[in-house]
Every structure is written in structure tokens, then in C-alpha cells.
PDB file of N, CA and C in Angstrom:
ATOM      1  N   UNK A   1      20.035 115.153  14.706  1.00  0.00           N
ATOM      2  CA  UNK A   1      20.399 113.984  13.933  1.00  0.00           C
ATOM      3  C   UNK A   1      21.889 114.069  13.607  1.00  0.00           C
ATOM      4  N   UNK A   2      22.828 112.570  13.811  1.00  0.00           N
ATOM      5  CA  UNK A   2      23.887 112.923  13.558  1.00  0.00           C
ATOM      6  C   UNK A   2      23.892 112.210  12.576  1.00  0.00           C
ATOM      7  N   UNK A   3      25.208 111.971  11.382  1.00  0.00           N
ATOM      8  CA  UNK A   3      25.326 111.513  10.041  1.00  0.00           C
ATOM      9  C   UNK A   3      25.210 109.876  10.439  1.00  0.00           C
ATOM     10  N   UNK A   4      24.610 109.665   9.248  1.00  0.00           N
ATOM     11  CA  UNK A   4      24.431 107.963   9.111  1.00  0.00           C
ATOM     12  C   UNK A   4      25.692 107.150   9.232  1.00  0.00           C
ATOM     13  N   UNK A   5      25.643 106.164   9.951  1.00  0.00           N
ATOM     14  CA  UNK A   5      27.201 105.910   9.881  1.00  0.00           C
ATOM     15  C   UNK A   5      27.274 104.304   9.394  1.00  0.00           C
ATOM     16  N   UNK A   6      28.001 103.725   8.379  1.00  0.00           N
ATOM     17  CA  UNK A   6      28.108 101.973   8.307  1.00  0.00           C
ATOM     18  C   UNK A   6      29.329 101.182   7.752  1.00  0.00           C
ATOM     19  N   UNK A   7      28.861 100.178   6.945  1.00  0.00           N
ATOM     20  CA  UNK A   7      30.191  99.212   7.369  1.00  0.00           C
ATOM     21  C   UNK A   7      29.648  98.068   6.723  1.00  0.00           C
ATOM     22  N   UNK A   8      30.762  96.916   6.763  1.00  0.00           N
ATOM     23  CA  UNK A   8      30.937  96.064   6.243  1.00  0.00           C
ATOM     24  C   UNK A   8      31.386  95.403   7.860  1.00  0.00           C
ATOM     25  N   UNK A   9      30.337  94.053   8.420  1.00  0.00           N
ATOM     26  CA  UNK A   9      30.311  93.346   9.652  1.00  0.00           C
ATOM     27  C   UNK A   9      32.016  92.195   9.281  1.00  0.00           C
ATOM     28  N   UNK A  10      32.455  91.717  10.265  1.00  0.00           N
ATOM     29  CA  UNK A  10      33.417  90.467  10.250  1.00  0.00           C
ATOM     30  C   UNK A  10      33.008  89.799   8.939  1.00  0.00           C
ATOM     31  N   UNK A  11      31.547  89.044   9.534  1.00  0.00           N
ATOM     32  CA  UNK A  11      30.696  88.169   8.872  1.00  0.00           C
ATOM     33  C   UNK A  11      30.794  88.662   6.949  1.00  0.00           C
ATOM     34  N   UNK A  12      30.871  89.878   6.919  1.00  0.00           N
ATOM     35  CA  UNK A  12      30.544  90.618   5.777  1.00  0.00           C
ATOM     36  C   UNK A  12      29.483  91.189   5.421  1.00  0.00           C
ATOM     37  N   UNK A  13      28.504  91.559   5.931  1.00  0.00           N
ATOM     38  CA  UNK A  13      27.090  91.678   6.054  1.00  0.00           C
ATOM     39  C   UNK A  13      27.117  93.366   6.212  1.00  0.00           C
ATOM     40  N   UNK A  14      26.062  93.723   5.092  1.00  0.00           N
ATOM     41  CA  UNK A  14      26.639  95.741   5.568  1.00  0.00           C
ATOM     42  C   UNK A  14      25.678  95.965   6.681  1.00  0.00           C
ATOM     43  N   UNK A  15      26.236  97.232   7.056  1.00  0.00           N
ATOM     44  CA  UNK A  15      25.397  97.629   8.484  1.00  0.00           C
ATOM     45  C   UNK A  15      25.097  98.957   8.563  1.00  0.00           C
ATOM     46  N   UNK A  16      23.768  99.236   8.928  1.00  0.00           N
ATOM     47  CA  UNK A  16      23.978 100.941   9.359  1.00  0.00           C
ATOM     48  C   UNK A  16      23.392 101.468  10.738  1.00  0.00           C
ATOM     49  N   UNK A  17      23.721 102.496  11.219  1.00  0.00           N
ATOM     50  CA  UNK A  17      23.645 103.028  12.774  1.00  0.00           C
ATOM     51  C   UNK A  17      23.025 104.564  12.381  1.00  0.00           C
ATOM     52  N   UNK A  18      22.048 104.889  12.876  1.00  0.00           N
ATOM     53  CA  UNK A  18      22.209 106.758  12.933  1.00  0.00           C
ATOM     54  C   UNK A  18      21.878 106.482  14.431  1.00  0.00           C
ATOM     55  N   UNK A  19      22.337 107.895  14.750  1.00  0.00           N
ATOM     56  CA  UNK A  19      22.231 108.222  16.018  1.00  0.00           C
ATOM     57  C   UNK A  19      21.757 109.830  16.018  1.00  0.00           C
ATOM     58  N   UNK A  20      20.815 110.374  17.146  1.00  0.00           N
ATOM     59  CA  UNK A  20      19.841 111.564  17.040  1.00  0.00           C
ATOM     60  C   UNK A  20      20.270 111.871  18.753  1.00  0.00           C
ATOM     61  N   UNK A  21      20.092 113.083  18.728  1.00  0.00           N
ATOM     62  CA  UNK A  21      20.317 113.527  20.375  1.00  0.00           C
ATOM     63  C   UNK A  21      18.760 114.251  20.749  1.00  0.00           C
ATOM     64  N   UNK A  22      18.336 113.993  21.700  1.00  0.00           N
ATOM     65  CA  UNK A  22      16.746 113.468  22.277  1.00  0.00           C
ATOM     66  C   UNK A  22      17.180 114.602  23.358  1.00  0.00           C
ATOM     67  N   UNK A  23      15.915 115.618  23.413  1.00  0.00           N
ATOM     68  CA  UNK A  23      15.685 116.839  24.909  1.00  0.00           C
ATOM     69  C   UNK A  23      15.125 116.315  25.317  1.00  0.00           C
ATOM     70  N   UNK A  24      14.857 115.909  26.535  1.00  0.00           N
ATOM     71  CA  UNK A  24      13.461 115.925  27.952  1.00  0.00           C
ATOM     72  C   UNK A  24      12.468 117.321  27.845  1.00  0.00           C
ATOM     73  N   UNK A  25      11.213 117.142  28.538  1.00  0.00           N
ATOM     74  CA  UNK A  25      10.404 118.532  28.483  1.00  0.00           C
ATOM     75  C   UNK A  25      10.629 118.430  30.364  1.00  0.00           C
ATOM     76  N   UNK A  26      11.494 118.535  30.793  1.00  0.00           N
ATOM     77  CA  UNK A  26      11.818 118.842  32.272  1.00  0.00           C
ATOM     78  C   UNK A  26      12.066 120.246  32.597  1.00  0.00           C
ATOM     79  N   UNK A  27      11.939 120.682  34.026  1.00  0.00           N
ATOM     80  CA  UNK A  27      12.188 121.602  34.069  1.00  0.00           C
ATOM     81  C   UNK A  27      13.874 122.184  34.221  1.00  0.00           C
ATOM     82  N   UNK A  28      14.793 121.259  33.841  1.00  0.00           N
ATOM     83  CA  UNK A  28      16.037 121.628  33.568  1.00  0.00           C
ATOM     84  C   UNK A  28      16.168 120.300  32.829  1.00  0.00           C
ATOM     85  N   UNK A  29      16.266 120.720  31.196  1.00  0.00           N
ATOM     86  CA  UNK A  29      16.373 119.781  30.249  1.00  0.00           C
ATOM     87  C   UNK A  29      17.147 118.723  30.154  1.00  0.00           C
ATOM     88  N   UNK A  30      17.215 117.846  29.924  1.00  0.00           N
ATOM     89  CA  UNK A  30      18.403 116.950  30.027  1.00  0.00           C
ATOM     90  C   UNK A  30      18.385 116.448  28.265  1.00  0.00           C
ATOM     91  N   UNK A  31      19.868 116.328  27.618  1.00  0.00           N
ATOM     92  CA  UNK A  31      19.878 115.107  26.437  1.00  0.00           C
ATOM     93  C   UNK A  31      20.606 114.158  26.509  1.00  0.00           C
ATOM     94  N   UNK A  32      20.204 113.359  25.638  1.00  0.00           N
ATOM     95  CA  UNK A  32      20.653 112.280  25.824  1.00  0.00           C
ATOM     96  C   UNK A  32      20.738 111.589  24.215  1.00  0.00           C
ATOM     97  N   UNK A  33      21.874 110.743  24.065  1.00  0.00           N
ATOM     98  CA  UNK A  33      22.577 110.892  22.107  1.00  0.00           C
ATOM     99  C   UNK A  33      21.768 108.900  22.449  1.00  0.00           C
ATOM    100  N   UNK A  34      21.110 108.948  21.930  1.00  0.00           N
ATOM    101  CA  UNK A  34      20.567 106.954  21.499  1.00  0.00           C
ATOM    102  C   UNK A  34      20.877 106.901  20.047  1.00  0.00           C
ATOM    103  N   UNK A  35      21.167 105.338  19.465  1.00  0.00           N
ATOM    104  CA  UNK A  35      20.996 105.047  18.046  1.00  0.00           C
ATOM    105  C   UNK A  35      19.927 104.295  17.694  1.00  0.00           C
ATOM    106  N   UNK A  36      19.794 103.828  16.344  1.00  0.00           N
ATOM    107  CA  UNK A  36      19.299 102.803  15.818  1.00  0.00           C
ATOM    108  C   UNK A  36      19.821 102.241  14.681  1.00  0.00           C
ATOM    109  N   UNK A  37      19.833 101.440  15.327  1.00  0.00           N
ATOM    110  CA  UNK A  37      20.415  99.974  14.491  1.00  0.00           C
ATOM    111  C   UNK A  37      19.972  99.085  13.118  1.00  0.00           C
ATOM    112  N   UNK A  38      20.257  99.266  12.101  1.00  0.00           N
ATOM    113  CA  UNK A  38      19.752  98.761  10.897  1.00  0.00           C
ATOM    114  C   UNK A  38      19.051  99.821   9.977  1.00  0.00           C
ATOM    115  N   UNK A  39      18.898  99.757   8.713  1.00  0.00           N
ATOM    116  CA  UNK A  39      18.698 100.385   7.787  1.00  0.00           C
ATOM    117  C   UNK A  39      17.285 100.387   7.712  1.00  0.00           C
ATOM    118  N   UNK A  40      16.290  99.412   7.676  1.00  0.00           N
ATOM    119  CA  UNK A  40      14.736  98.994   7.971  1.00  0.00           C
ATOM    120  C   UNK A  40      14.528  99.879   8.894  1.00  0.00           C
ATOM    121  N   UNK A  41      14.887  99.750  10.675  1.00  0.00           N
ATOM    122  CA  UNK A  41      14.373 100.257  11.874  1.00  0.00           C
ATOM    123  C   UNK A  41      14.881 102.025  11.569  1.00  0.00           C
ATOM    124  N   UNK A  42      15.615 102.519  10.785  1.00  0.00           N
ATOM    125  CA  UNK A  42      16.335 103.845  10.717  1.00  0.00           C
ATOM    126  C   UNK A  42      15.156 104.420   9.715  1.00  0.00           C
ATOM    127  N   UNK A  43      14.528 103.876   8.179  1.00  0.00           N
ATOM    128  CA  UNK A  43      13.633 104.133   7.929  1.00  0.00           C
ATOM    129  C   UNK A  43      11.766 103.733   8.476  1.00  0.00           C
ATOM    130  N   UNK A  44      12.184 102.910   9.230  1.00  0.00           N
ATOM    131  CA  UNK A  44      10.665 102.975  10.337  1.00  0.00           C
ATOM    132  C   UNK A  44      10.596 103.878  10.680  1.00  0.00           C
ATOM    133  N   UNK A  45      11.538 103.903  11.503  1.00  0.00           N
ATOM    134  CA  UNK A  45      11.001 104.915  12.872  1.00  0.00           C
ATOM    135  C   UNK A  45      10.978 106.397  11.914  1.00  0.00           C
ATOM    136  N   UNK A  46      11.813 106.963  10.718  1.00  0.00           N
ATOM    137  CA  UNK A  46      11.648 108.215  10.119  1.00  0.00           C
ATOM    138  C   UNK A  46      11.662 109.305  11.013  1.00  0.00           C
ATOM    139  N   UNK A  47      12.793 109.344  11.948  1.00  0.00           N
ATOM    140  CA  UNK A  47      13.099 110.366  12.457  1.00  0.00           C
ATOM    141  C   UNK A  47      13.119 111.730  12.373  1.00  0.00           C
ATOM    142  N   UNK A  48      12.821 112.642  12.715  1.00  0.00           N
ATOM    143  CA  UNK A  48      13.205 113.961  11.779  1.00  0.00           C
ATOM    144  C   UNK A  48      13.602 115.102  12.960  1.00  0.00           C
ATOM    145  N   UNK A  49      14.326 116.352  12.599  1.00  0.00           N
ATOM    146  CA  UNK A  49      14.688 117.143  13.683  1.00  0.00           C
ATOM    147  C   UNK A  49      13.464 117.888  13.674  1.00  0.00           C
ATOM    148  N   UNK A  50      12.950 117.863  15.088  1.00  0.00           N
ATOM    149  CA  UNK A  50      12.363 118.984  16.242  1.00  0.00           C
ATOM    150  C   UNK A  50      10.989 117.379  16.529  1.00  0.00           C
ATOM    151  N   UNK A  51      10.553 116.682  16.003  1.00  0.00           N
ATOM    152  CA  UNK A  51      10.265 115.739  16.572  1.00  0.00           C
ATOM    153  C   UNK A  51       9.708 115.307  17.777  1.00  0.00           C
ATOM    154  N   UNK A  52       8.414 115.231  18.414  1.00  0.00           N
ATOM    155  CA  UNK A  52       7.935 115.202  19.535  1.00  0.00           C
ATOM    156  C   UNK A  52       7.838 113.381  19.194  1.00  0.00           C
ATOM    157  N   UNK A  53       8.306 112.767  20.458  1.00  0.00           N
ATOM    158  CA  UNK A  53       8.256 111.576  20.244  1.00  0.00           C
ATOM    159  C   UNK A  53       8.449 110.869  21.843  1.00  0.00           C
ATOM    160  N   UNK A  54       7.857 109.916  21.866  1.00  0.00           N
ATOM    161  CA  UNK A  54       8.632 109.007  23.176  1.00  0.00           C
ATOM    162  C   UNK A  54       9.443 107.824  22.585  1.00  0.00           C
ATOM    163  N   UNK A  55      10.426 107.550  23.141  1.00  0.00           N
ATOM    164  CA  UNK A  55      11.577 107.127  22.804  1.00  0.00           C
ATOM    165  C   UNK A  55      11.278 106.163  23.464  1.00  0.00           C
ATOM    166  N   UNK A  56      11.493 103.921  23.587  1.00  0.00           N
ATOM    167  CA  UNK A  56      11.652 102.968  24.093  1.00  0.00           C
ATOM    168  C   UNK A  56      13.081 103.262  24.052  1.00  0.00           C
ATOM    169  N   UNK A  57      13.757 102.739  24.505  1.00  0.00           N
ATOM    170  CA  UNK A  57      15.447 102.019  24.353  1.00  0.00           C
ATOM    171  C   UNK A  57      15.872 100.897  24.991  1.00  0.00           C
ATOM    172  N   UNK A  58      16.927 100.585  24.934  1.00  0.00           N
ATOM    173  CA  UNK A  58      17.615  99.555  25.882  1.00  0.00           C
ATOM    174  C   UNK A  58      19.334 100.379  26.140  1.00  0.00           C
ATOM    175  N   UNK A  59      19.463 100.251  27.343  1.00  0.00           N
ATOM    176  CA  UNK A  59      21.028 100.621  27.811  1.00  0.00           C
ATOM    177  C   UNK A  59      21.999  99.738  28.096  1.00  0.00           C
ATOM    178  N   UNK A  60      22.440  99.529  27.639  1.00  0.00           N
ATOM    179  CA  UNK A  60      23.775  98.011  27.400  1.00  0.00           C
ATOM    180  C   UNK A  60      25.509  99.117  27.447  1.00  0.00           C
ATOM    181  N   UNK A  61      26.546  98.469  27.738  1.00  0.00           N
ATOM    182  CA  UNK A  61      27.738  98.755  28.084  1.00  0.00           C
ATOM    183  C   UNK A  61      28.434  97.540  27.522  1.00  0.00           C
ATOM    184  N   UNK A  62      29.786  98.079  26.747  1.00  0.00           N
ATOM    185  CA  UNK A  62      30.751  97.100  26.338  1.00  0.00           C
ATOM    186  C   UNK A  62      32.294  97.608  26.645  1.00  0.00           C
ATOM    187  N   UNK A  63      32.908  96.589  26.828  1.00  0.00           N
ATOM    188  CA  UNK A  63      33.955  97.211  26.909  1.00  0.00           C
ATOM    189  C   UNK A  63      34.992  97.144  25.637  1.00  0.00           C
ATOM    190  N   UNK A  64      36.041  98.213  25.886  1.00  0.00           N
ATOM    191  CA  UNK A  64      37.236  98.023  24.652  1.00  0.00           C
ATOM    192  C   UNK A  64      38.002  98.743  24.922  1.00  0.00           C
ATOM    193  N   UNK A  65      39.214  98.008  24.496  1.00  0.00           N
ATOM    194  CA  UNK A  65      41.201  98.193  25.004  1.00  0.00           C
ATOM    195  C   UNK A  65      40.298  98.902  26.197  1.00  0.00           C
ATOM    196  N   UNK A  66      40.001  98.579  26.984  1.00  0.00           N
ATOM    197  CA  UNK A  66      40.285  98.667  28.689  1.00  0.00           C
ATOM    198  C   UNK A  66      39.270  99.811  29.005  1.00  0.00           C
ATOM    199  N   UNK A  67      38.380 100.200  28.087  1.00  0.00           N
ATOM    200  CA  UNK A  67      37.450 101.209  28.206  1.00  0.00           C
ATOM    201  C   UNK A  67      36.104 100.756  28.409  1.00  0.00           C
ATOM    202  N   UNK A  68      34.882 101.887  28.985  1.00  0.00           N
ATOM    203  CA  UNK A  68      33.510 100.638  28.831  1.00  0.00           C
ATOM    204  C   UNK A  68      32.768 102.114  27.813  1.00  0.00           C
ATOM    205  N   UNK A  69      31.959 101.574  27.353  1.00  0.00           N
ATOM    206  CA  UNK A  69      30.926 102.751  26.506  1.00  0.00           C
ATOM    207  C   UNK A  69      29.925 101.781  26.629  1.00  0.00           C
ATOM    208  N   UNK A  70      29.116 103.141  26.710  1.00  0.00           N
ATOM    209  CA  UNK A  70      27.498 103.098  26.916  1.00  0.00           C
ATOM    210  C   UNK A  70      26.676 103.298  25.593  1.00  0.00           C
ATOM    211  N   UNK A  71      25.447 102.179  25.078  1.00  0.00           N
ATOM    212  CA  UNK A  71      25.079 101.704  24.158  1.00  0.00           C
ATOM    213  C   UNK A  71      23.450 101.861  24.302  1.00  0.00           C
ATOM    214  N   UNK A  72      23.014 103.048  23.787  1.00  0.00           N
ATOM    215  CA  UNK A  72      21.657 103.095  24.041  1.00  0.00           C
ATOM    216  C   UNK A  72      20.867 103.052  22.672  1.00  0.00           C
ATOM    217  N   UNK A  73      20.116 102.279  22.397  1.00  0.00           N
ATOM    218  CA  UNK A  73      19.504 101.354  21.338  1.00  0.00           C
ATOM    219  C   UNK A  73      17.919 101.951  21.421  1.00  0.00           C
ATOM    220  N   UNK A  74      17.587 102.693  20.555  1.00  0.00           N
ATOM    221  CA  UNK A  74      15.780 102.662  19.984  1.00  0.00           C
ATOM    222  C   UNK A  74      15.400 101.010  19.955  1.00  0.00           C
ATOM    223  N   UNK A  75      14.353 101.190  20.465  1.00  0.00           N
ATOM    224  CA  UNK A  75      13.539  99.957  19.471  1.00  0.00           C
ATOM    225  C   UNK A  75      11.954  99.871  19.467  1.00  0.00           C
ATOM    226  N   UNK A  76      11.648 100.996  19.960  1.00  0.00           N
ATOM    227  CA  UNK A  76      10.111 101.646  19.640  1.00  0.00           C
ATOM    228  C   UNK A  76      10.486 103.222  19.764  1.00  0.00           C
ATOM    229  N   UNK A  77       9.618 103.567  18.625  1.00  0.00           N
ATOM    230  CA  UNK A  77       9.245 105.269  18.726  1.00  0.00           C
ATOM    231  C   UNK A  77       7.777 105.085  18.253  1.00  0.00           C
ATOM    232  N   UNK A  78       7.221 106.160  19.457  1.00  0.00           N
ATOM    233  CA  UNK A  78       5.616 106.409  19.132  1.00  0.00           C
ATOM    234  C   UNK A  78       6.151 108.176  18.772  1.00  0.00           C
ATOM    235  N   UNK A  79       5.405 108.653  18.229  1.00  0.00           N
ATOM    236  CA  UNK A  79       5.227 110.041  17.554  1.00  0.00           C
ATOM    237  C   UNK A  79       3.934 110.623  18.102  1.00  0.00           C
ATOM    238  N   UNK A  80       4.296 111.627  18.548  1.00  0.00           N
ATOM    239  CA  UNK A  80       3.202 112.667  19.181  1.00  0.00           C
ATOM    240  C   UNK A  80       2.430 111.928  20.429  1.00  0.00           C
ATOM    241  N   UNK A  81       3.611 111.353  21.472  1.00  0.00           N
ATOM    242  CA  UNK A  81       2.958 111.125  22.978  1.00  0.00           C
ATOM    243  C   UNK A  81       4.328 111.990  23.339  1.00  0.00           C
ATOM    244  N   UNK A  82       4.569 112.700  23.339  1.00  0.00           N
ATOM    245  CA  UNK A  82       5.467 113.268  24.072  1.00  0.00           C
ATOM    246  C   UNK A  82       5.158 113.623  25.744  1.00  0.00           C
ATOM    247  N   UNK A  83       6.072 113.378  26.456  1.00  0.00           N
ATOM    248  CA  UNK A  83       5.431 113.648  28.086  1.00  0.00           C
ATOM    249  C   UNK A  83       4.946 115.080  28.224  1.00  0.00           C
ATOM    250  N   UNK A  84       4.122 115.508  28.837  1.00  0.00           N
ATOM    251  CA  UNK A  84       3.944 116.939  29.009  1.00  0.00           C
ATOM    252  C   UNK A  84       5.039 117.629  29.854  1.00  0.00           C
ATOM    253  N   UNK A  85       5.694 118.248  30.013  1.00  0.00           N
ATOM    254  CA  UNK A  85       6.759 119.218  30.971  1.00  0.00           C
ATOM    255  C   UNK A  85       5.754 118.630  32.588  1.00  0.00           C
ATOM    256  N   UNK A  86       6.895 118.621  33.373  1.00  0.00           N
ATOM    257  CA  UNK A  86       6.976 118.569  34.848  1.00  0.00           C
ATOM    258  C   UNK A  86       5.733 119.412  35.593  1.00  0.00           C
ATOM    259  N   UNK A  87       5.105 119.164  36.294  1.00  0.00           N
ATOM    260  CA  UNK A  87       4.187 120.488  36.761  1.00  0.00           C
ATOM    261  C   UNK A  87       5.072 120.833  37.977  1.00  0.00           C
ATOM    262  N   UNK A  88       5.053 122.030  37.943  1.00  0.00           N
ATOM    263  CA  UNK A  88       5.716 122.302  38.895  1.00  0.00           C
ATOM    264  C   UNK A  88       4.903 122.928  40.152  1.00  0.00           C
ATOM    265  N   UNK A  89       3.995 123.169  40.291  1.00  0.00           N
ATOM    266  CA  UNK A  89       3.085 123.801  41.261  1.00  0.00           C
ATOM    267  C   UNK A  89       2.411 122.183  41.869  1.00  0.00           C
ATOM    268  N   UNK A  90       2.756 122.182  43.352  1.00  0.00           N
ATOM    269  CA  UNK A  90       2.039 121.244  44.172  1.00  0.00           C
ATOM    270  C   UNK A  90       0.372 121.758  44.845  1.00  0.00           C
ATOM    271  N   UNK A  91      -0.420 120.665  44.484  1.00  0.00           N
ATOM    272  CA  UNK A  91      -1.862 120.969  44.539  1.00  0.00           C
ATOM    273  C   UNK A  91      -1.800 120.929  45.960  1.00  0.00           C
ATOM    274  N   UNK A  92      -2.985 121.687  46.442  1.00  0.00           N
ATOM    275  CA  UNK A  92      -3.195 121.420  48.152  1.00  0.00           C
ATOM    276  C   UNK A  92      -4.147 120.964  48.030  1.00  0.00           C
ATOM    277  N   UNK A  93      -3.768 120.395  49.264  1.00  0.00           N
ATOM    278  CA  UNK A  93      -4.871 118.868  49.183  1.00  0.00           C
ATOM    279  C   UNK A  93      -5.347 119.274  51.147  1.00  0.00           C
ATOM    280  N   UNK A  94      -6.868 119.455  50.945  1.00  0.00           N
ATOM    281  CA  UNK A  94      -7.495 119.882  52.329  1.00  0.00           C
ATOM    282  C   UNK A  94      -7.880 118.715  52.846  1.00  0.00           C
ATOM    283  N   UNK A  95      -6.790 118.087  53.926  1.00  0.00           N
ATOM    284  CA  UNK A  95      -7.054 116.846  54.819  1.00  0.00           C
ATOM    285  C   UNK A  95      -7.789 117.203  56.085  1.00  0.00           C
ATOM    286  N   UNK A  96      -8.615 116.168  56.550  1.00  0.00           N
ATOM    287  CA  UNK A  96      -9.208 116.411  57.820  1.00  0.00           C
ATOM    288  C   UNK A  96      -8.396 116.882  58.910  1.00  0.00           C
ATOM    289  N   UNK A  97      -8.604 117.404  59.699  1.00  0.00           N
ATOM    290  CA  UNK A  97      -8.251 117.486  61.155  1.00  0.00           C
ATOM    291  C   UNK A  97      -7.753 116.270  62.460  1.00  0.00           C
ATOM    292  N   UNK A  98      -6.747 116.051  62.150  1.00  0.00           N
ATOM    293  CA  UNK A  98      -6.490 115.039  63.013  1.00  0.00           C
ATOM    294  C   UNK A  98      -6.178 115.204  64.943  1.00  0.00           C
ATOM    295  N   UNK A  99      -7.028 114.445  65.579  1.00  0.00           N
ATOM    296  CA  UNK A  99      -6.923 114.742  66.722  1.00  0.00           C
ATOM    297  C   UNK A  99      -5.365 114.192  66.948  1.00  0.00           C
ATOM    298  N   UNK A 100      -4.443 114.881  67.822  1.00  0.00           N
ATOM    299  CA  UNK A 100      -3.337 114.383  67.865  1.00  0.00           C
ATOM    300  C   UNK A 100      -2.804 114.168  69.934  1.00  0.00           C
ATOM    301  N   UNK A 101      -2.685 113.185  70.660  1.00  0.00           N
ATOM    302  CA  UNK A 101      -2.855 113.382  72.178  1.00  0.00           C
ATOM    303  C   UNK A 101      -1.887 114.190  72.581  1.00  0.00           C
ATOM    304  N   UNK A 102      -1.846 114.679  73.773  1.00  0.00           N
ATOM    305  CA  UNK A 102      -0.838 115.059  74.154  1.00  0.00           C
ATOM    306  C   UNK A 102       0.283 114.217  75.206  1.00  0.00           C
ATOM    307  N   UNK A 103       1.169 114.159  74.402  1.00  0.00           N
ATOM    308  CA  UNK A 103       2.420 112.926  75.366  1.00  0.00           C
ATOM    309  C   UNK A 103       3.113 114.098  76.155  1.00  0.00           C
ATOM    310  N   UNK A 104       3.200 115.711  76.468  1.00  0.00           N
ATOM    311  CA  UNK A 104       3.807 116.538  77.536  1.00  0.00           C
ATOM    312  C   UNK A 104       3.809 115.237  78.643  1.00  0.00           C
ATOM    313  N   UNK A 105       4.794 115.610  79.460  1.00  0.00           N
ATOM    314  CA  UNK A 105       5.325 115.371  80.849  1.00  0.00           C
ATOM    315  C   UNK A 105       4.094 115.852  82.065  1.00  0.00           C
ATOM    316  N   UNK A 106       3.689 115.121  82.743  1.00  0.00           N
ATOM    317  CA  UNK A 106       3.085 115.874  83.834  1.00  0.00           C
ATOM    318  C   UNK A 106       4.073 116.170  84.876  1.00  0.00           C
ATOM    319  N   UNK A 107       3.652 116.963  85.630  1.00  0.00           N
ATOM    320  CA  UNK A 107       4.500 117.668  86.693  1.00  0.00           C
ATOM    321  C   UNK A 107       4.464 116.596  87.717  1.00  0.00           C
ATOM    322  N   UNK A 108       3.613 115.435  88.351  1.00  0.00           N
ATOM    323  CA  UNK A 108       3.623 114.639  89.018  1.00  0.00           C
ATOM    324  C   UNK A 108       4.109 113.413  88.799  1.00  0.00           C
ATOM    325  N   UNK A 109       4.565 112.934  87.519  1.00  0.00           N
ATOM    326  CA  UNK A 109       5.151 111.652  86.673  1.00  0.00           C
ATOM    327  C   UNK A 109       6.485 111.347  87.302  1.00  0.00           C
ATOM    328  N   UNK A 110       6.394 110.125  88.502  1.00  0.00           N
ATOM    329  CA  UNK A 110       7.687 109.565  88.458  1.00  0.00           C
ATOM    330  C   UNK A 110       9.003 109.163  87.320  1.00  0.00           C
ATOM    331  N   UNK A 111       8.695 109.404  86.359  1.00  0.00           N
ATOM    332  CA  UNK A 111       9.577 108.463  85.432  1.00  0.00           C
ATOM    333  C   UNK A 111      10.408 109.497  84.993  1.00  0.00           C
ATOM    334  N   UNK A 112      12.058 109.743  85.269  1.00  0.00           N
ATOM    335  CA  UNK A 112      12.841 110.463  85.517  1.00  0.00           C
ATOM    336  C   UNK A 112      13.918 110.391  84.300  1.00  0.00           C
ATOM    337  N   UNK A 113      13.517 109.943  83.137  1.00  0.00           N
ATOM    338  CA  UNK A 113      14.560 109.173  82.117  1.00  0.00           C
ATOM    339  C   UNK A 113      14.504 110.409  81.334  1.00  0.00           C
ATOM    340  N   UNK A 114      15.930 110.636  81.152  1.00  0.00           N
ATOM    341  CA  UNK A 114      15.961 111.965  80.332  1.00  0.00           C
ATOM    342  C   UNK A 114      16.045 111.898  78.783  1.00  0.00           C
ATOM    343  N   UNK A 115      14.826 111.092  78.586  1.00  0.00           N
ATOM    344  CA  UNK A 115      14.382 111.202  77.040  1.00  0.00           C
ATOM    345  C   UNK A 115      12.907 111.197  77.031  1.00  0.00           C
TER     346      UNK A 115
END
């Protein structure tokens, strides 16, 4: 969890943002920093650190003085569906026996094309 952050809008209207940095259960972790937007949706969702959760978002980009940043927005959290980690072991799977013909060359075959 990073510190709550807000403001006073153009309009005048106050505003608040927290933003939390989110692990994957992969087998080489990845994070990733999302916010949420408003003071209501910041006490909904009741975030807390170590948190098993699946995360909705939306990914939006803006630009400024000539820069673009990336804008990743909560707007559902379920609590305790977390994905299970990656399996990493592939099941074998016992397929039939497939007859397969044989296309070899016969030794008597006119057709001389060297493919």
C-alpha cells in the first residue's frame, strides 16, 4: 500500500487516489502498482497488505508535456479467489495409435522432382 494521495479538482471538488502494488502467484512473479479512485471505492474495496484478492481493472494512457503514463484503475475486488500458482507439470495424456502411410519414394517411381 502506498500513502493516500488527494486534492482539490479544477471544478473544486476534493479527490482521493491510493494506490497498492499487486504480486501474481506465477512461476516468476510479476507486480504490478493499480489505484483506486475515490474515497467510497478506497473504503469498499478495504484493502489491506498481504491480501489474497483478484483484482478487475481498466488500463487507460494519458499524455503530459510530451510524456504518456499508464493509468491502471480497480473497479472490482473479490477477496479470497486468488488464482492458484501456474502448474507447472504437463499431464500425459495416452492418445490412440495413429496409423500413419508411408509417402518413402519407391525405387521404381518416375517422378524425378527433387522435393
Amino acid at each position: 500500500m502506498l500513502p493516500e494521495r488527494g486534492g482539490i479538482s479544477k471544478t473544486g471538488n476534493e479527490w482521493k487516489m491510493q494506490e497498492y502494488v499487486l504480486e501474481t502467484h506465477e512461476q516468476y512473479p510479476r507486480k504490478i502498482c493499480f489505484n483506486v479512485f475515490g474515497a467510497d471505492k478506497i473504503a469498499q474495496f478495504n484493502i489491506q497488505a498481504g491480501d489474497e484478492m483478484t483484482v478487475s481493472f481498466d488500463i487507460n494512457a494519458r499524455e503530459y508535456n510530451g510524456r504518456w503514463y499508464n493509468d491502471i484503475r480497480a473497479w472490482k475486488v473479490e477477496r479470497g479467489t486468488a488464482v492458484p500458482p501456474m502448474q507447472t507439470e504437463v499431464p500425459v495424456v495416452n492418445a490412440p495409435k495413429v496409423d500413419v502411410p508411408d509417402f518413402s519414394k519407391a525405387e521404381n517411381d518416375p517422378d524425378d522432382l527433387p522435393f
